[in-house]
C-alpha atoms as a PDB file:
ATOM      1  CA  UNK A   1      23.409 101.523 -16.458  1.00  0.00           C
ATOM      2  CA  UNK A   2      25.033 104.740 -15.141  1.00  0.00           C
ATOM      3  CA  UNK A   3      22.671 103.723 -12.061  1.00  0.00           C
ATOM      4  CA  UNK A   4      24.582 101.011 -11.579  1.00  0.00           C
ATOM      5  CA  UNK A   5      27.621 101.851 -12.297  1.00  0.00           C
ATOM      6  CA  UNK A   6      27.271 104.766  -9.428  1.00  0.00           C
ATOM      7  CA  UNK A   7      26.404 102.741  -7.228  1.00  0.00           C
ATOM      8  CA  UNK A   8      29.270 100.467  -7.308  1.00  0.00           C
ATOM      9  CA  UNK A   9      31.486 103.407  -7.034  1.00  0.00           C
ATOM     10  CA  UNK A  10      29.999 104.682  -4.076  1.00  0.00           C
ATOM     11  CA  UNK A  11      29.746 101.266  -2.508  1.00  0.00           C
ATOM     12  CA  UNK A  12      33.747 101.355  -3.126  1.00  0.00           C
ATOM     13  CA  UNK A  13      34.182 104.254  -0.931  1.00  0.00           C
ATOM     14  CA  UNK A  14      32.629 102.119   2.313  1.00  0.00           C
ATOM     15  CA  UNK A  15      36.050  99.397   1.878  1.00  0.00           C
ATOM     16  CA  UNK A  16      38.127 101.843   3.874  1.00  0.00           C
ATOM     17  CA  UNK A  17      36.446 100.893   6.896  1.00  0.00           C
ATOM     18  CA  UNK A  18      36.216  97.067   5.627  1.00  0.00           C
ATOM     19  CA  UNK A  19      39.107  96.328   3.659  1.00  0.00           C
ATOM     20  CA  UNK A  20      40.246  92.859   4.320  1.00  0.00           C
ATOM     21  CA  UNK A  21      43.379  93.553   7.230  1.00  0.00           C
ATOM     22  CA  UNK A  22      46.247  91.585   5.673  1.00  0.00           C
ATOM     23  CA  UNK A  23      47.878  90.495   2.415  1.00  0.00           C
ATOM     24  CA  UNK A  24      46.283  87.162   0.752  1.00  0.00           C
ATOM     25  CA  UNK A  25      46.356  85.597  -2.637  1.00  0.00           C
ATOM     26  CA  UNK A  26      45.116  82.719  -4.315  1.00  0.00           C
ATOM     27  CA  UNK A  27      46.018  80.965  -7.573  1.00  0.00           C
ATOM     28  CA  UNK A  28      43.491  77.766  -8.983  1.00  0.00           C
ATOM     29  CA  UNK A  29      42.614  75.833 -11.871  1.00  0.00           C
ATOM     30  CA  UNK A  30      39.547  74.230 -12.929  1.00  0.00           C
ATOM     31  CA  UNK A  31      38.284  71.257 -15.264  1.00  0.00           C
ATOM     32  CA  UNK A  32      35.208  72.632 -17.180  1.00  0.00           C
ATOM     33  CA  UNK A  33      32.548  70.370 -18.318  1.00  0.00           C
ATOM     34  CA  UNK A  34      30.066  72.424 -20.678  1.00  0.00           C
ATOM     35  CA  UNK A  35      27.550  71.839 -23.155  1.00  0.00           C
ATOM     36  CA  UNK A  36      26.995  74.457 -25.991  1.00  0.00           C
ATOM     37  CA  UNK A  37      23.531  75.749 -26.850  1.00  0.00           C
ATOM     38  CA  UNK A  38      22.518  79.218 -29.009  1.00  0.00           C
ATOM     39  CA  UNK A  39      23.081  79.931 -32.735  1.00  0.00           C
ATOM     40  CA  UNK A  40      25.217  81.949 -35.082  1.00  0.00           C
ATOM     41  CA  UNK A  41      25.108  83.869 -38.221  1.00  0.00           C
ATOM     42  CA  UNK A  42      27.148  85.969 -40.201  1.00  0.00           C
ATOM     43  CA  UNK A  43      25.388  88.125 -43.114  1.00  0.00           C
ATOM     44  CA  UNK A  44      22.525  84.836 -43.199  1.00  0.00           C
ATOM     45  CA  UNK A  45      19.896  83.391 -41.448  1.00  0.00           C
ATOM     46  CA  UNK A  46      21.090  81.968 -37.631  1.00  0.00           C
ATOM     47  CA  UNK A  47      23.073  78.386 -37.810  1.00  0.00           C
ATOM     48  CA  UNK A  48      21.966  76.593 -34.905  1.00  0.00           C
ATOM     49  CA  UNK A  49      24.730  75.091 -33.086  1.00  0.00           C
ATOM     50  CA  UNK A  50      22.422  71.726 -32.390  1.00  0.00           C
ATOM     51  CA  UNK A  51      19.828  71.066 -34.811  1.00  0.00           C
ATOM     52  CA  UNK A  52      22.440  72.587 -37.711  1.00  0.00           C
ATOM     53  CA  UNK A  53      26.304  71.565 -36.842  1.00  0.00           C
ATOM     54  CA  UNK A  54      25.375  68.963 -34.215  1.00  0.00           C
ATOM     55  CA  UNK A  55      26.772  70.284 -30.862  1.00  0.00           C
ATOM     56  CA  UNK A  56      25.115  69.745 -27.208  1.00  0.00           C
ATOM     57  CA  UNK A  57      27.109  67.053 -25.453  1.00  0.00           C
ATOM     58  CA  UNK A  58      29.646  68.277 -22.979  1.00  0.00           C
ATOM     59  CA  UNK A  59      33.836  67.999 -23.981  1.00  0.00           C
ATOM     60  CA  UNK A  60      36.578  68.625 -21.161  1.00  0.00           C
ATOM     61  CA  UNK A  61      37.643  72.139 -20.926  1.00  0.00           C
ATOM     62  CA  UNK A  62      39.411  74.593 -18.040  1.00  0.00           C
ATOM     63  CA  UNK A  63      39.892  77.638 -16.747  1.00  0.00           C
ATOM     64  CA  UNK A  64      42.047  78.955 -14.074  1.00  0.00           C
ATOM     65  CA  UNK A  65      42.273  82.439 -11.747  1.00  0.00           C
ATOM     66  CA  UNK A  66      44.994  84.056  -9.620  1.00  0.00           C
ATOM     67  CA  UNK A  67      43.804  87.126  -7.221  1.00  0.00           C
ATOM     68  CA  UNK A  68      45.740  89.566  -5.039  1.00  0.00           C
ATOM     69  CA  UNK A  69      44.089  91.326  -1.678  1.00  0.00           C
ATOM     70  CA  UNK A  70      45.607  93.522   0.406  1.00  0.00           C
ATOM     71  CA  UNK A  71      44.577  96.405   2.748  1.00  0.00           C
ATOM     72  CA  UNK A  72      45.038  99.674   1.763  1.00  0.00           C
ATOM     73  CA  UNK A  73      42.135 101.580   1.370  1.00  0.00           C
ATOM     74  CA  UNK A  74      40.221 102.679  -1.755  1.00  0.00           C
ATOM     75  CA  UNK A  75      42.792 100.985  -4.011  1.00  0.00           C
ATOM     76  CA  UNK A  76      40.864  97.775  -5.476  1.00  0.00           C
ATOM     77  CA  UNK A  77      42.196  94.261  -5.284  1.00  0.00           C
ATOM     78  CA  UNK A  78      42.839  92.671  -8.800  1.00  0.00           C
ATOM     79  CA  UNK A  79      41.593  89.285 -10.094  1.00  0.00           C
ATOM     80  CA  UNK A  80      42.174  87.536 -13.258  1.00  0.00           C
ATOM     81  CA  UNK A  81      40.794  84.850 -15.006  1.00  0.00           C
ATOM     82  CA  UNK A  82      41.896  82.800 -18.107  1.00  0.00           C
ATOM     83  CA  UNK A  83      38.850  80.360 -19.643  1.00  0.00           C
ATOM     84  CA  UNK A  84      39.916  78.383 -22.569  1.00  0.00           C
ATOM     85  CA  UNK A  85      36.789  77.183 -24.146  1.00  0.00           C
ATOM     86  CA  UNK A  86      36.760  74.919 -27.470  1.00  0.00           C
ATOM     87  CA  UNK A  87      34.331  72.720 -28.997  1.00  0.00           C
ATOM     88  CA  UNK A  88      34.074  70.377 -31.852  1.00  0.00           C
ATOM     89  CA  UNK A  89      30.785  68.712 -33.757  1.00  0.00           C
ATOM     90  CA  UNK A  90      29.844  67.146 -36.493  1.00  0.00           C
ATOM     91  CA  UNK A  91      25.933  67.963 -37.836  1.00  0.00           C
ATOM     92  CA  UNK A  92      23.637  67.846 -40.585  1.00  0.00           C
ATOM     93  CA  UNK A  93      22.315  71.235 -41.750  1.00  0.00           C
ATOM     94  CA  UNK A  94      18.365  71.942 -41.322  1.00  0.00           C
ATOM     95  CA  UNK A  95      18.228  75.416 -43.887  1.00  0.00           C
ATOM     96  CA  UNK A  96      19.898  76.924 -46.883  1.00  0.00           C
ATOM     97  CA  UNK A  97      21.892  80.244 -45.855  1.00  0.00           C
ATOM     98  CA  UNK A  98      25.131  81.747 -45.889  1.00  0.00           C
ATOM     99  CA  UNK A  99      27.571  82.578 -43.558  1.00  0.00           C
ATOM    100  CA  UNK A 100      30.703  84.813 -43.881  1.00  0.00           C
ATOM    101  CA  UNK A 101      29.724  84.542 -47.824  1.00  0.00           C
ATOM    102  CA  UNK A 102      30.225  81.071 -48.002  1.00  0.00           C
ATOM    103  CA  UNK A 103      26.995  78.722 -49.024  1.00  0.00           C
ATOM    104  CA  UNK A 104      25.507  76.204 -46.165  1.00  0.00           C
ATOM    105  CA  UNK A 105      22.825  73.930 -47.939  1.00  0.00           C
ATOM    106  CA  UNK A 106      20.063  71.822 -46.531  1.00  0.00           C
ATOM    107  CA  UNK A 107      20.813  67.757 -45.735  1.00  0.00           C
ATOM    108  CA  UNK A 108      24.632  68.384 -46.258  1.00  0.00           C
ATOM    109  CA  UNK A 109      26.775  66.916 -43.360  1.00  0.00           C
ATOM    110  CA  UNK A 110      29.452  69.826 -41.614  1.00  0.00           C
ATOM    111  CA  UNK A 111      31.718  69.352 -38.843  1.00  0.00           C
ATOM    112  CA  UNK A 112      32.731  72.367 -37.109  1.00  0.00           C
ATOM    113  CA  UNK A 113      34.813  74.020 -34.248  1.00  0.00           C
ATOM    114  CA  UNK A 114      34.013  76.695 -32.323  1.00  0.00           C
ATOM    115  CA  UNK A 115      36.884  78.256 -29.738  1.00  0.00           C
ATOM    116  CA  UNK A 116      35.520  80.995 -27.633  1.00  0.00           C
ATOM    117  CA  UNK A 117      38.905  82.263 -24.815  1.00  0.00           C
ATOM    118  CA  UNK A 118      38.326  84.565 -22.686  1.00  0.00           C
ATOM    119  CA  UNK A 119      40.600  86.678 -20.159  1.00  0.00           C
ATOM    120  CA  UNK A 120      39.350  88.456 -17.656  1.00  0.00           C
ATOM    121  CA  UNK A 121      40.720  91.311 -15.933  1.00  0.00           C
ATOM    122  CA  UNK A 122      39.056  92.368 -12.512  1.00  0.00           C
ATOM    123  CA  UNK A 123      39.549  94.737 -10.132  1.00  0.00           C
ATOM    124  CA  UNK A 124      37.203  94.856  -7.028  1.00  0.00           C
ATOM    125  CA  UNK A 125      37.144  96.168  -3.627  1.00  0.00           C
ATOM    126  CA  UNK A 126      35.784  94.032  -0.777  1.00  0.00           C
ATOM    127  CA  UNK A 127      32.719  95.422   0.975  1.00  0.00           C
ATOM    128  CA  UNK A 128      32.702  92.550   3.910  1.00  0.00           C
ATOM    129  CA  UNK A 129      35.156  90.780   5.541  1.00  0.00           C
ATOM    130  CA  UNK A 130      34.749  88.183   7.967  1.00  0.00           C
ATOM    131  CA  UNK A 131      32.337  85.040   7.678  1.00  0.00           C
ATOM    132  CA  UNK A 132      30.648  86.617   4.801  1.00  0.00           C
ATOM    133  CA  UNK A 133      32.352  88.493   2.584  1.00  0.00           C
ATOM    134  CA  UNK A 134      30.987  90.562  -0.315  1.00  0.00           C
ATOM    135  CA  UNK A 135      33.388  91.960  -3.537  1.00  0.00           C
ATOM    136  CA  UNK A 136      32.179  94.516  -5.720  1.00  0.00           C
ATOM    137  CA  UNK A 137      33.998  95.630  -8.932  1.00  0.00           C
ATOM    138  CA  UNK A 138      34.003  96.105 -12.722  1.00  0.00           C
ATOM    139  CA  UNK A 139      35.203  93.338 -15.053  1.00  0.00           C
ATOM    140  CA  UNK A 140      37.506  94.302 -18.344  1.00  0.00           C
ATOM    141  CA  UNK A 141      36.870  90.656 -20.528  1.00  0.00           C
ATOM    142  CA  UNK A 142      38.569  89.985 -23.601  1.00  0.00           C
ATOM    143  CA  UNK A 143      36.967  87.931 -25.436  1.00  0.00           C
ATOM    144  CA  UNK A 144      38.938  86.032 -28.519  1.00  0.00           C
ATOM    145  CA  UNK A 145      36.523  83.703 -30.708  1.00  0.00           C
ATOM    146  CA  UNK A 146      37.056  81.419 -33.813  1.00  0.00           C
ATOM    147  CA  UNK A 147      34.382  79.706 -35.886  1.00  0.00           C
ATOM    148  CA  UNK A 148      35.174  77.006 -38.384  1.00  0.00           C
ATOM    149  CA  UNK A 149      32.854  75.194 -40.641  1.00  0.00           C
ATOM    150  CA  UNK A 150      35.216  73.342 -42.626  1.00  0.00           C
ATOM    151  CA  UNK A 151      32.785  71.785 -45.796  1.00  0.00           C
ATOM    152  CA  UNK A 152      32.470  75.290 -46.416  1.00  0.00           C
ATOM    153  CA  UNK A 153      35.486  77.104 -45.973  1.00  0.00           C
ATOM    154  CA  UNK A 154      34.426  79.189 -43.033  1.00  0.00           C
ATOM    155  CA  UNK A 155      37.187  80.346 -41.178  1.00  0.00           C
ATOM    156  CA  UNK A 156      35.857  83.663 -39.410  1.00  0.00           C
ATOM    157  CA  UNK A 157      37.551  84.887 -36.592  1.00  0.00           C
ATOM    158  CA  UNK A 158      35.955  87.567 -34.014  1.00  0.00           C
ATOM    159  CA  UNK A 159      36.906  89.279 -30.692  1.00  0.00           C
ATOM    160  CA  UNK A 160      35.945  92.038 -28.257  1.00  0.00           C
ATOM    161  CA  UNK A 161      36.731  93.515 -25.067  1.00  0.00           C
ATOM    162  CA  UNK A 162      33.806  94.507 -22.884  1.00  0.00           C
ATOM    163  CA  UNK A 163      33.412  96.002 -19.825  1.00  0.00           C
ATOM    164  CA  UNK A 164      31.050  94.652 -17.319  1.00  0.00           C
ATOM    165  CA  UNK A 165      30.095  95.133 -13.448  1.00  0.00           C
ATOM    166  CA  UNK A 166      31.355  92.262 -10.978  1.00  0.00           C
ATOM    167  CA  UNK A 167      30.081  90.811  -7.750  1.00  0.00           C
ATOM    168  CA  UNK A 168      31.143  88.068  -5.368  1.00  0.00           C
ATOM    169  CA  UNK A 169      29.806  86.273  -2.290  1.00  0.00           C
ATOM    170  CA  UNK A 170      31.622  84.218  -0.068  1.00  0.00           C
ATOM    171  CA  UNK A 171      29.728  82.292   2.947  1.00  0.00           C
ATOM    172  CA  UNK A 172      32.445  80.287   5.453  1.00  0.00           C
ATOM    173  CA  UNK A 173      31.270  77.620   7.862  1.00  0.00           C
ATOM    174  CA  UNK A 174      33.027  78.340  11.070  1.00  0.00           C
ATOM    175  CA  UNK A 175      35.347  75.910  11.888  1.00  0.00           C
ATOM    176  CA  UNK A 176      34.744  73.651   9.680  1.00  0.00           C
ATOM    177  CA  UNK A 177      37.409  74.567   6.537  1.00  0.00           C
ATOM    178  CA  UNK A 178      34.082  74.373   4.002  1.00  0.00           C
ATOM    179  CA  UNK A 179      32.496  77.596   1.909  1.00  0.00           C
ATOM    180  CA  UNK A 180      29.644  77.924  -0.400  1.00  0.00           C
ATOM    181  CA  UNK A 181      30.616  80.899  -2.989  1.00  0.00           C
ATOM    182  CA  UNK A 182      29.243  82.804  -6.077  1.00  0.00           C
ATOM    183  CA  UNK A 183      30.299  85.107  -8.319  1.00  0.00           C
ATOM    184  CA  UNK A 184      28.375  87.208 -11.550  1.00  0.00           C
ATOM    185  CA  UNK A 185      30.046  89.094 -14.311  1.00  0.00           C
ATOM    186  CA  UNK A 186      26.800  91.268 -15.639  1.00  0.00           C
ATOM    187  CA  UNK A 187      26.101  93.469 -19.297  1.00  0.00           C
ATOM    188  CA  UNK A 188      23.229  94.001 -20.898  1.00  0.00           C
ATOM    189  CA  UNK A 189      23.838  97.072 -23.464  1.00  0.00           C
ATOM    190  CA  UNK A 190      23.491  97.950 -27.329  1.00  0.00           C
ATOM    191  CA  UNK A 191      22.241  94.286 -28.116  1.00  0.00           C
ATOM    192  CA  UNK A 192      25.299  92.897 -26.620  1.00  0.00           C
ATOM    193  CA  UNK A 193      24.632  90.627 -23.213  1.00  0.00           C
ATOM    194  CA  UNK A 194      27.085  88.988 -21.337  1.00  0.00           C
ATOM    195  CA  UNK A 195      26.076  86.739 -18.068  1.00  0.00           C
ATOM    196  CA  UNK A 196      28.701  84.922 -16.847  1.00  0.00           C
ATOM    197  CA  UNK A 197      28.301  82.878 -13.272  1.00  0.00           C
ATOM    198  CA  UNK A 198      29.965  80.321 -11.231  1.00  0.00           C
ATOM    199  CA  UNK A 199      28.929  78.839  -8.012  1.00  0.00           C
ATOM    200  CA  UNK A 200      30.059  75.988  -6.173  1.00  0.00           C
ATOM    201  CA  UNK A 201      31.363  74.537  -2.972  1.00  0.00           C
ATOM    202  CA  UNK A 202      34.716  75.178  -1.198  1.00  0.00           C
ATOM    203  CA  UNK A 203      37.005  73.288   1.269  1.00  0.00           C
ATOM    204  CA  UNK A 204      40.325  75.025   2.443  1.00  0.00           C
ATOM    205  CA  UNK A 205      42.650  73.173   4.824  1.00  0.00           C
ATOM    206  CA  UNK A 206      44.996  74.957   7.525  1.00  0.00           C
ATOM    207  CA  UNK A 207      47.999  74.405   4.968  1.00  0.00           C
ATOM    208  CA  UNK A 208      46.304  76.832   2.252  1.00  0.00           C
ATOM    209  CA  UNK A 209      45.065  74.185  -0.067  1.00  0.00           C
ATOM    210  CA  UNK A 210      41.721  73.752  -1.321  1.00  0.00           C
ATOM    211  CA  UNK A 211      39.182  72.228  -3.737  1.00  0.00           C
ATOM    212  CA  UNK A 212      36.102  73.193  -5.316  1.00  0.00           C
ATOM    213  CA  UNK A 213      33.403  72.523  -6.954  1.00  0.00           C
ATOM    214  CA  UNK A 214      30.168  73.485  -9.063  1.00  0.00           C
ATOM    215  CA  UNK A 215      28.527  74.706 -11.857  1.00  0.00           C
ATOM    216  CA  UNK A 216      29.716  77.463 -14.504  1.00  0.00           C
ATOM    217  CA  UNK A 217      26.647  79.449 -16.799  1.00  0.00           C
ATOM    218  CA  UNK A 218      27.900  81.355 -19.523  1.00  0.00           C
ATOM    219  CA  UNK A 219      25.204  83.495 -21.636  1.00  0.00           C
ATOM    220  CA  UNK A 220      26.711  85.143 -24.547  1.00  0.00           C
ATOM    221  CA  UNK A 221      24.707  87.606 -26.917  1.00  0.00           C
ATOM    222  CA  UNK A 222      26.570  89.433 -29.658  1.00  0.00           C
ATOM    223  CA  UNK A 223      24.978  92.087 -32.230  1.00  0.00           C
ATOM    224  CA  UNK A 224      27.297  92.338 -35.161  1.00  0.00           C
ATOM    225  CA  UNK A 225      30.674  92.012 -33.117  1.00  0.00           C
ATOM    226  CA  UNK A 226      33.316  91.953 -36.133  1.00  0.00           C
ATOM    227  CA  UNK A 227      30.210  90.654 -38.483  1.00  0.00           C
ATOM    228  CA  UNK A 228      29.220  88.081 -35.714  1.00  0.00           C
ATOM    229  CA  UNK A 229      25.914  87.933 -34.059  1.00  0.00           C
ATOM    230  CA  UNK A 230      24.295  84.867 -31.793  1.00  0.00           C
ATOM    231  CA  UNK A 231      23.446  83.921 -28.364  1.00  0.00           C
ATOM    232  CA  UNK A 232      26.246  81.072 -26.916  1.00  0.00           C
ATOM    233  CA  UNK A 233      24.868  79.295 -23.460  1.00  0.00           C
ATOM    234  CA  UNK A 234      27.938  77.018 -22.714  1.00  0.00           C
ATOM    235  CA  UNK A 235      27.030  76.001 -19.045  1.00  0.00           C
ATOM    236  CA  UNK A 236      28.369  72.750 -17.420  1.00  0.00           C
ATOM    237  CA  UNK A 237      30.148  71.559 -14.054  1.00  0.00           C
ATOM    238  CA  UNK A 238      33.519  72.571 -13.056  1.00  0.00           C
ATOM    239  CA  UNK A 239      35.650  70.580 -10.127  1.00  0.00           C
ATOM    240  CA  UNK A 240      39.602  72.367  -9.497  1.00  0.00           C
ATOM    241  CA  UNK A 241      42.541  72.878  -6.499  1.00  0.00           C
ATOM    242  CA  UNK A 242      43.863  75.851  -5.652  1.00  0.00           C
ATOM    243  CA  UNK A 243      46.308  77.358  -2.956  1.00  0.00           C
ATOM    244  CA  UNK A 244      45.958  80.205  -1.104  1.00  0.00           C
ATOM    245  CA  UNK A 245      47.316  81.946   1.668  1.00  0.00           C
END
């Protein structure tokens, strides 16, 4: 990890010769489809968010991102991203447990939301800058999560913020307006891994707007993160506009 983290520091030092050349900013929101995969527990055996509270089918969610480039040298760019994730089911439990104290028995019928925000906080510097460009950069996200299972009076609320390492690709098809783009957030430490990718298709007119779209993968692993430990995979297709100039 300290590898890494070198590494993208000293990659940082080679954007005063590449720095993108003028001011530029972009603001963009997106309609989220995702489904919900992983499990749960708190002080009991893991709830399974399919087989046990019945979730799996995609619900309409969004998420939207503002960034701010400019060229002076060494001094990172900033991006920030806002998810708002929530999800609702209705399932039949498969085990006998407990979770945040409260009993969860066999055969009995739950419904349940889960709401899982996020805000993420990014500064990067850019490492190319012309047809393909390449960001580098550390990612502070905040992560604010609820779990309800109502037929048992769980109510347990949990949040975090963690720091991870951020990269971005960009690959523009001269004169044609259209882009193919990626971007990874990336931790893996102390039982607590975070994945969190998005790549898609981009069209940009001359007059600075744009659409895109593609598919989101969120992998969430938490050990014992205010009493909560699981693995979320919420991944789905996203379509959104955006302006930039």
């Amino acid at each position: 990890m300290k590898r890494l983290l070198l590494s993208c520091v000293a990659a940082s030092m080679l954007a005063t010769v590449s720095s993108a050349d003028m001011l530029g900013f972009e603001a963009g929101y997106a309609a989220w489809a995702p489904s919900l995969t992983g499990d749960i527990k708190n002080g009991g055996n893991k709830v399974d968010f399919e087989k046990d509270l019945g979730y799996g089918d995609s619900e309409a969610n969004s998420f939207f991102w503002a960034y701010f480039d400019h060229p002076i040298p060494l001094l990172p760019n900033i991006k920030i991203q806002q998810t708002n994730y929530s999800d609702s089911a209705t399932g039949t439990a498969t085990l006998n447990t407990t979770f945040a104290g409260k009993n969860i028995s066999s055969a009995t019928t739950y419904d349940s939301e889960l709401t899982l925000n996020q805000t993420d906080i990014i500064p990067y510097w850019r490492i190319l800058d012309n047809w393909v460009n390449f960001d580098i950069g550390f990612n502070l996200k905040s992560i604010d999560g609820n779990i309800k299972i109502k037929q048992a009076s769980v109510d347990q609320d949990f949040s975090a913020v963690i720091p991870l390492l951020y990269a971005k690709a960009r690959f523009d098809m001269p004169f044609t307006g259209f882009s193919i783009e990626a971007d990874m957030s990336y931790l893996n430490l102390a039982g607590n891994k975070i994945s969190d990718m998005k790549a898609g298709l981009v069209y940009q007119s001359v007059f600075g707007l744009g659409a895109t779209i593609g598919i989101r993968k969120e992998n969430v692993t938490l050990d014992d993160i205010d009493d909560i430990s699981g693995t979320l995979d919420i991944n789905g297709v996203y379509a959104g506009l955006f302006y930039h100039f």
